[in-house]
PDB file of N, CA and C in Angstrom:
ATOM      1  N   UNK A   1      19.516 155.396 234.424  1.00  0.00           N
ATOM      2  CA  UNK A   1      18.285 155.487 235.179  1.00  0.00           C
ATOM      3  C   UNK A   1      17.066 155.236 234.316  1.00  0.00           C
ATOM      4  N   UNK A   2      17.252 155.184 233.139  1.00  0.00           N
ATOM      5  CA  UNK A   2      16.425 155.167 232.514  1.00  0.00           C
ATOM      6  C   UNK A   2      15.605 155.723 231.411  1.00  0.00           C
ATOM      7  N   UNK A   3      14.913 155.585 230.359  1.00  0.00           N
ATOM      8  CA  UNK A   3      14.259 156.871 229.639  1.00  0.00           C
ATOM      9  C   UNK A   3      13.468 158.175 230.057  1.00  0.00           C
ATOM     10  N   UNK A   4      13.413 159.336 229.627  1.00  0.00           N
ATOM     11  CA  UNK A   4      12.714 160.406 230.177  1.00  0.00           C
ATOM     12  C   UNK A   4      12.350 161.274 228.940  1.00  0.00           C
ATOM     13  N   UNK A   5      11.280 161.970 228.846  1.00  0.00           N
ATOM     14  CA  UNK A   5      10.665 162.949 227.820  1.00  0.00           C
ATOM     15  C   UNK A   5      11.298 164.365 228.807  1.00  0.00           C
ATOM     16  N   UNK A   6      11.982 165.038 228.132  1.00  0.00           N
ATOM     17  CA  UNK A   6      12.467 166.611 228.221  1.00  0.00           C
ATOM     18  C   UNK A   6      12.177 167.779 227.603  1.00  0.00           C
ATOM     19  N   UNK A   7      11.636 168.372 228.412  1.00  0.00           N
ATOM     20  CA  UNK A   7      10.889 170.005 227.612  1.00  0.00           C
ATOM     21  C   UNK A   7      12.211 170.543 228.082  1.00  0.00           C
ATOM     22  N   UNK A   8      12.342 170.834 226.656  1.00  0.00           N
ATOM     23  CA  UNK A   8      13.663 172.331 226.630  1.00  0.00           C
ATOM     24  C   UNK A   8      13.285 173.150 225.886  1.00  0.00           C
ATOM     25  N   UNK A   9      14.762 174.289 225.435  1.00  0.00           N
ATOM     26  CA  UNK A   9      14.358 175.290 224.843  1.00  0.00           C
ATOM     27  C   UNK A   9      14.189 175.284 223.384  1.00  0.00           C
ATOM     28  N   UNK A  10      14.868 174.207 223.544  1.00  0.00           N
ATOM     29  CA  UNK A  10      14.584 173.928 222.076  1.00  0.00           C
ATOM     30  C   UNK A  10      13.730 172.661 221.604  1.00  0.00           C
ATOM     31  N   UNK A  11      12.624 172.137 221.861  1.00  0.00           N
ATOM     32  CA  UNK A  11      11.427 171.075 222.312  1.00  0.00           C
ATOM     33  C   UNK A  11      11.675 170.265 223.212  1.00  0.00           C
ATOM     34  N   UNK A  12      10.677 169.530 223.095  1.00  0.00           N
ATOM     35  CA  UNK A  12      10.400 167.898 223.831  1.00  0.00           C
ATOM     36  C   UNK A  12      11.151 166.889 223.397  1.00  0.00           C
ATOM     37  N   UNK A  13      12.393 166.516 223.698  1.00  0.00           N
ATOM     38  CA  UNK A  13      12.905 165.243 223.986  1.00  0.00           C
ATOM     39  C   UNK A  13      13.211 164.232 224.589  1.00  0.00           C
ATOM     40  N   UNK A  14      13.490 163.218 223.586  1.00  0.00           N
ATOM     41  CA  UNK A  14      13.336 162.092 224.446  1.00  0.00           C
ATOM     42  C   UNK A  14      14.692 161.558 224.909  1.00  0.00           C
ATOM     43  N   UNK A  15      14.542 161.230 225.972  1.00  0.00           N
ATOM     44  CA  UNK A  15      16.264 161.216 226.643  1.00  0.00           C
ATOM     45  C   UNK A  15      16.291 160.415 227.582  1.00  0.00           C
ATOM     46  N   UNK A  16      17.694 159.811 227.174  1.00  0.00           N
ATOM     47  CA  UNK A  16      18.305 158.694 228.242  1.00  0.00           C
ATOM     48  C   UNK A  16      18.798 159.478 229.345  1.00  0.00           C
ATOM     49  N   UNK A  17      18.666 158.870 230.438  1.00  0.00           N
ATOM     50  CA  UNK A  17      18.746 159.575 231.602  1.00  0.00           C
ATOM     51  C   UNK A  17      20.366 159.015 232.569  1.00  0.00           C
ATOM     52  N   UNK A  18      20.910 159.191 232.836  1.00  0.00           N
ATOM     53  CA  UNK A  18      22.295 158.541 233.128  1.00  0.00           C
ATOM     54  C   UNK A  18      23.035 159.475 234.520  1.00  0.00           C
ATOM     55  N   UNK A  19      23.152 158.365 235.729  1.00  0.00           N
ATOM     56  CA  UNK A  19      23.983 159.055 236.467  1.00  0.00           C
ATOM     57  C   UNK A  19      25.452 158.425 237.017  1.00  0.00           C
ATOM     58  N   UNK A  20      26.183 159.297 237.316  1.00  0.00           N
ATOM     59  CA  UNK A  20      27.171 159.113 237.583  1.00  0.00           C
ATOM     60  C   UNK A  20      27.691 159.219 239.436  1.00  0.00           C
ATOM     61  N   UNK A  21      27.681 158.492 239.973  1.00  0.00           N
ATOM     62  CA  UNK A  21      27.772 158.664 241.518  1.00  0.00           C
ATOM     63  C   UNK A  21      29.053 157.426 241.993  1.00  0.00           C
ATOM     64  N   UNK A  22      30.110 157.729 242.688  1.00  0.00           N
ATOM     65  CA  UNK A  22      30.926 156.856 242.797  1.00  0.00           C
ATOM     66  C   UNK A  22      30.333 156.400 244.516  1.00  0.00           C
ATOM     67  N   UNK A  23      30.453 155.347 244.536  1.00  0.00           N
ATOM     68  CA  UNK A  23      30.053 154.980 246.551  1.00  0.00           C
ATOM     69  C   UNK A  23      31.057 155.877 247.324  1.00  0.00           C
ATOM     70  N   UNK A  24      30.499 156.386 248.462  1.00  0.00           N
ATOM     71  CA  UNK A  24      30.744 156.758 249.409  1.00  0.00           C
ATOM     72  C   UNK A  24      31.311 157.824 249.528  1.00  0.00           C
ATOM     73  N   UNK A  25      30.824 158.718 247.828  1.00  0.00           N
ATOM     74  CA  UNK A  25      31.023 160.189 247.753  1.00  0.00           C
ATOM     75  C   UNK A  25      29.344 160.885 247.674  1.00  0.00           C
ATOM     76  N   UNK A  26      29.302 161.941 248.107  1.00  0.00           N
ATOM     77  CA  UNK A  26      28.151 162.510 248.088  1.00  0.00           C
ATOM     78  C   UNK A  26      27.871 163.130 246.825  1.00  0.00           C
ATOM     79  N   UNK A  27      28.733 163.916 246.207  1.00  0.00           N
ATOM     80  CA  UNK A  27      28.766 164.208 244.837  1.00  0.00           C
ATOM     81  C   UNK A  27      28.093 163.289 243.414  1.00  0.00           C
ATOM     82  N   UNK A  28      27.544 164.131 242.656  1.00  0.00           N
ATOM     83  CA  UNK A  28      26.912 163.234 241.665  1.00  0.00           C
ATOM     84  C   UNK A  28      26.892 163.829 240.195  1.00  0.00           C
ATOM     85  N   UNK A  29      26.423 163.291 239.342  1.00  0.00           N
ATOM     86  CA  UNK A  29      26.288 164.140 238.012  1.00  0.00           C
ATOM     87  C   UNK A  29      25.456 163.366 237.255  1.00  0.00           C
ATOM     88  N   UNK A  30      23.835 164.018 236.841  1.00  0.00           N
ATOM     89  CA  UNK A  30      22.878 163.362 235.926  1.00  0.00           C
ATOM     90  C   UNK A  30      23.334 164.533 234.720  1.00  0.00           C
ATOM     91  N   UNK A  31      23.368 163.076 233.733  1.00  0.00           N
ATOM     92  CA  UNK A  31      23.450 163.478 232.382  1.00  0.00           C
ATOM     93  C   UNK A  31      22.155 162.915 231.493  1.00  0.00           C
ATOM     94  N   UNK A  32      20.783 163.673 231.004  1.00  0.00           N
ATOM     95  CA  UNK A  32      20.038 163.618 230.064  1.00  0.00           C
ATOM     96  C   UNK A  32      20.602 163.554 228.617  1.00  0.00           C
ATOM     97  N   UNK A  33      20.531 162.646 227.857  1.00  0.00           N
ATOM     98  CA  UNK A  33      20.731 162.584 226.707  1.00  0.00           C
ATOM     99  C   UNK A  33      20.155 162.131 225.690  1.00  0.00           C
ATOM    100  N   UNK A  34      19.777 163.191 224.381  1.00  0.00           N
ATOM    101  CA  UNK A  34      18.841 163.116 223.492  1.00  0.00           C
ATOM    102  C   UNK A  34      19.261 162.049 222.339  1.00  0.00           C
ATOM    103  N   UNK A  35      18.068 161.034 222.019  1.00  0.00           N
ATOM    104  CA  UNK A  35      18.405 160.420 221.713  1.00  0.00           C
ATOM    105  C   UNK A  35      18.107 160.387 219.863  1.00  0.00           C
ATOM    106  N   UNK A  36      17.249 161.684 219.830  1.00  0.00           N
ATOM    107  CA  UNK A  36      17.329 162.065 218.592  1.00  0.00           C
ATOM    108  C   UNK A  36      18.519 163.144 218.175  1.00  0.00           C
ATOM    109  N   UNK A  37      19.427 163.359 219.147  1.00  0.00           N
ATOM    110  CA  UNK A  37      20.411 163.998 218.570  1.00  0.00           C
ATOM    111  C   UNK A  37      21.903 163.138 219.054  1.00  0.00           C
ATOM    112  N   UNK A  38      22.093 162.230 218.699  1.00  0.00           N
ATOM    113  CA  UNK A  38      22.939 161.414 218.865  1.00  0.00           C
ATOM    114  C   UNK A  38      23.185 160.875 219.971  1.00  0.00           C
ATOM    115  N   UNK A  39      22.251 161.203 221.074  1.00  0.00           N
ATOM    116  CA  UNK A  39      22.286 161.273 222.697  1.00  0.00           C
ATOM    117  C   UNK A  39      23.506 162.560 222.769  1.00  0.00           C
ATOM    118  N   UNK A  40      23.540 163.152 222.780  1.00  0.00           N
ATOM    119  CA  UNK A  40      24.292 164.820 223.101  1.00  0.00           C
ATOM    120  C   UNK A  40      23.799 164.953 224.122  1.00  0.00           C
ATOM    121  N   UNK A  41      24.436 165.213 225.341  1.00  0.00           N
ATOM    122  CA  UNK A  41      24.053 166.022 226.439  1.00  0.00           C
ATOM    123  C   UNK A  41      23.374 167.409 226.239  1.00  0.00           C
ATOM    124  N   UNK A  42      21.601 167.158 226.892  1.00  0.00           N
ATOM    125  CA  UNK A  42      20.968 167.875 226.783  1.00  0.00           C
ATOM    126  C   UNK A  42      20.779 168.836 228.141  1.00  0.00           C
ATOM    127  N   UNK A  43      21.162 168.263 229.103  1.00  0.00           N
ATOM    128  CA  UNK A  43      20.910 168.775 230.369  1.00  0.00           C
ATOM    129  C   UNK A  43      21.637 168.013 231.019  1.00  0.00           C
ATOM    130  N   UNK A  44      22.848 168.776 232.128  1.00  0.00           N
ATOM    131  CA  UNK A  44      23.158 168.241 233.020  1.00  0.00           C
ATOM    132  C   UNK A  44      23.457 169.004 234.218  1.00  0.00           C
ATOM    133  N   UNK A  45      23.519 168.075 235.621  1.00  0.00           N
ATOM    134  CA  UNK A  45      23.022 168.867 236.380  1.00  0.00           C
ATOM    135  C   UNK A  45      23.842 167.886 237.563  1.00  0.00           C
ATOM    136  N   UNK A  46      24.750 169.152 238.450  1.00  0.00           N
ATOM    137  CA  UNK A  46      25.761 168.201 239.638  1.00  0.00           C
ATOM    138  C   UNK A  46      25.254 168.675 240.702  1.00  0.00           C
ATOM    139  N   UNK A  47      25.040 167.786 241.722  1.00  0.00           N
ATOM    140  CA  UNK A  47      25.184 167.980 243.160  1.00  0.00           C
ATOM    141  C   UNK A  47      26.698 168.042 243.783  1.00  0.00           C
ATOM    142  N   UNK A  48      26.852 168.788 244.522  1.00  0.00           N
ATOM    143  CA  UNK A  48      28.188 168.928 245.143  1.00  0.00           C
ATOM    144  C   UNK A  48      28.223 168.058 246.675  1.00  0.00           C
ATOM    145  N   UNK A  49      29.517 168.386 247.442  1.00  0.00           N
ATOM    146  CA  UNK A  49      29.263 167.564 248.903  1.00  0.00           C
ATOM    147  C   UNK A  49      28.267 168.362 249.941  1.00  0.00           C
ATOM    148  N   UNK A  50      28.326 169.350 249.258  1.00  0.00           N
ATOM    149  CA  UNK A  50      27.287 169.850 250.414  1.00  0.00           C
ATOM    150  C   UNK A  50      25.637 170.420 249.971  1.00  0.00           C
ATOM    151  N   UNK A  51      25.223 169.481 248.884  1.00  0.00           N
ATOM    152  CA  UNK A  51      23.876 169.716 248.558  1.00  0.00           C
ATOM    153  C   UNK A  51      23.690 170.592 247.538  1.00  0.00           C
ATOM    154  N   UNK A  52      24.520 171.157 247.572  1.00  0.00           N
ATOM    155  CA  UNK A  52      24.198 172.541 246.116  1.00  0.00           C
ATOM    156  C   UNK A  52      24.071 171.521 244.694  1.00  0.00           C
ATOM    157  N   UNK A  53      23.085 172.205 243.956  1.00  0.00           N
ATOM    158  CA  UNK A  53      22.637 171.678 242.896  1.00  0.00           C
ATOM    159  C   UNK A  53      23.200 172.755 241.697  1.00  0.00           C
ATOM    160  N   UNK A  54      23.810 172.531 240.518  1.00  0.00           N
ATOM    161  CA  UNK A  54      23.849 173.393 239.368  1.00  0.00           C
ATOM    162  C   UNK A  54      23.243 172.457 238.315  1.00  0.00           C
ATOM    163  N   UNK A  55      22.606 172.979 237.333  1.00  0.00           N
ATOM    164  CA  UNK A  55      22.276 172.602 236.100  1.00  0.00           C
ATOM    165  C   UNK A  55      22.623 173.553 235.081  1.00  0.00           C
ATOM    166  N   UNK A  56      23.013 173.027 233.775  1.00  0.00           N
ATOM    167  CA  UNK A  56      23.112 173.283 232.637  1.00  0.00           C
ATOM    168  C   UNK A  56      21.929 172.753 231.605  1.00  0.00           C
ATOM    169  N   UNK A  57      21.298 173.237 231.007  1.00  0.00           N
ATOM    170  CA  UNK A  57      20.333 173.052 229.532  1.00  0.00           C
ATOM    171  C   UNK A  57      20.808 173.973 228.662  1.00  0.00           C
ATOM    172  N   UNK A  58      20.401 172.582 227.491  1.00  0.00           N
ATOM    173  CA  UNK A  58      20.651 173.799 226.481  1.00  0.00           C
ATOM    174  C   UNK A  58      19.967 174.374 225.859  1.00  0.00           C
ATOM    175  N   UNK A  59      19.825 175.489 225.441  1.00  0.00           N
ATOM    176  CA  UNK A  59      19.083 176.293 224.888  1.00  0.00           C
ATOM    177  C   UNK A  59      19.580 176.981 223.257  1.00  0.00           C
ATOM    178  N   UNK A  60      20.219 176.369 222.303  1.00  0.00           N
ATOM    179  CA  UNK A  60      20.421 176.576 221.083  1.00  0.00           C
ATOM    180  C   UNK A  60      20.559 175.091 220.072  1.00  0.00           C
ATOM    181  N   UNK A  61      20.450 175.008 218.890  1.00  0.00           N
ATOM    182  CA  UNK A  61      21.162 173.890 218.620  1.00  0.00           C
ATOM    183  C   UNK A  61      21.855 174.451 217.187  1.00  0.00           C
ATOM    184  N   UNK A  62      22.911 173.845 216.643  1.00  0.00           N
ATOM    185  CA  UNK A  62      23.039 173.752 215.254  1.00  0.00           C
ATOM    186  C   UNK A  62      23.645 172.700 215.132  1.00  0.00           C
ATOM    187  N   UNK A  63      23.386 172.206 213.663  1.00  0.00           N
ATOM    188  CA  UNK A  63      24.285 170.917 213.192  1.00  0.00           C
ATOM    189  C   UNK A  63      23.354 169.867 213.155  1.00  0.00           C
ATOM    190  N   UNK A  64      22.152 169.840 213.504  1.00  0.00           N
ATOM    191  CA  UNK A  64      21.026 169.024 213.655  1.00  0.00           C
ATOM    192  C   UNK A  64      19.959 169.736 213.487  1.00  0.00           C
ATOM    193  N   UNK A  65      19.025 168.795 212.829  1.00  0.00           N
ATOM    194  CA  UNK A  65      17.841 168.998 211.799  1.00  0.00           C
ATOM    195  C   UNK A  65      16.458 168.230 213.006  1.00  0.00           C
ATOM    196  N   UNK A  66      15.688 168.830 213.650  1.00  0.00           N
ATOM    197  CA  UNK A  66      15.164 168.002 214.493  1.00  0.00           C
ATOM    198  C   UNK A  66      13.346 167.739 213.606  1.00  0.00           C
ATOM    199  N   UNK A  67      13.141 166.553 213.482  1.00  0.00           N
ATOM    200  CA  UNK A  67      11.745 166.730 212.703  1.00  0.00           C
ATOM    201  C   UNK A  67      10.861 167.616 213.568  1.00  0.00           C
ATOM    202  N   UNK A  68      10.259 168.083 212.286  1.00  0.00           N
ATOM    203  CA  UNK A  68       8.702 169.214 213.035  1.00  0.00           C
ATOM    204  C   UNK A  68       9.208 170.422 213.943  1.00  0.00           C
ATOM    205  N   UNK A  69      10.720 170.890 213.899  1.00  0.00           N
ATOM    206  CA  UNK A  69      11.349 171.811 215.013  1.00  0.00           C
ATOM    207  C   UNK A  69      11.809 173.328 214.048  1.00  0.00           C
ATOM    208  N   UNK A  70      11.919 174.011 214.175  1.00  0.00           N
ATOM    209  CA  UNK A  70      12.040 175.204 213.535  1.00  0.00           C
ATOM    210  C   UNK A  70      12.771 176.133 214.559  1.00  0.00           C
ATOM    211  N   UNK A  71      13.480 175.430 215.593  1.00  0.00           N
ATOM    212  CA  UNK A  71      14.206 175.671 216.857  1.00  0.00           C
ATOM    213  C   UNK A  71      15.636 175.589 216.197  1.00  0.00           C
ATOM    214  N   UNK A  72      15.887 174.740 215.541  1.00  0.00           N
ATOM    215  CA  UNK A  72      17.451 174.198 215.077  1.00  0.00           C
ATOM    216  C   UNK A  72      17.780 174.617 213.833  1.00  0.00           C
ATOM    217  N   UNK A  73      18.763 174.744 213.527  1.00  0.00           N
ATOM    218  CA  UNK A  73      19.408 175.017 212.469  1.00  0.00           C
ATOM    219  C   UNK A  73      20.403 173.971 211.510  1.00  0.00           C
ATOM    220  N   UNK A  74      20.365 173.509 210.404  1.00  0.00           N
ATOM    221  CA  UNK A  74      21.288 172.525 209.631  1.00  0.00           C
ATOM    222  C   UNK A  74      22.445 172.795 209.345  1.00  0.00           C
TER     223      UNK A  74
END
């Protein structure tokens, strides 16, 4: 779908935006992915067949060093 800037819990990233929808199912799944962290799924978030929405964000990181962030851990 395209690029997108993402406020999380752990800053502002910048993220490829990606969905997954097969035809002529109602079901879906957007996957945000940071593209300063290898594109890692930063947020994702399914619609089901009957409209219900869940999302996941994340809210910790380790293993990545994010410039100017004091959120993450090396």
């Amino acid at each position: 779908l395209g690029e997108e800037f993402l406020e999380t819990p752990i800053g502002r990233l910048n993220t490829v935006k990606i969905i997954r929808h097969k035809p002529g199912e109602k079901e879906n799944i957007i996957f945000w992915c940071a593209d300063e962290l290898n594109y890692l799924p930063v947020k994702v978030e399914t619609t089901d067949s009957e409209g219900s929405i869940t999302t996941a964000m994340i809210t910790t990181l380790s293993g990545f060093t994010l410039p100017n962030d004091s959120h993450s851990s090396p």
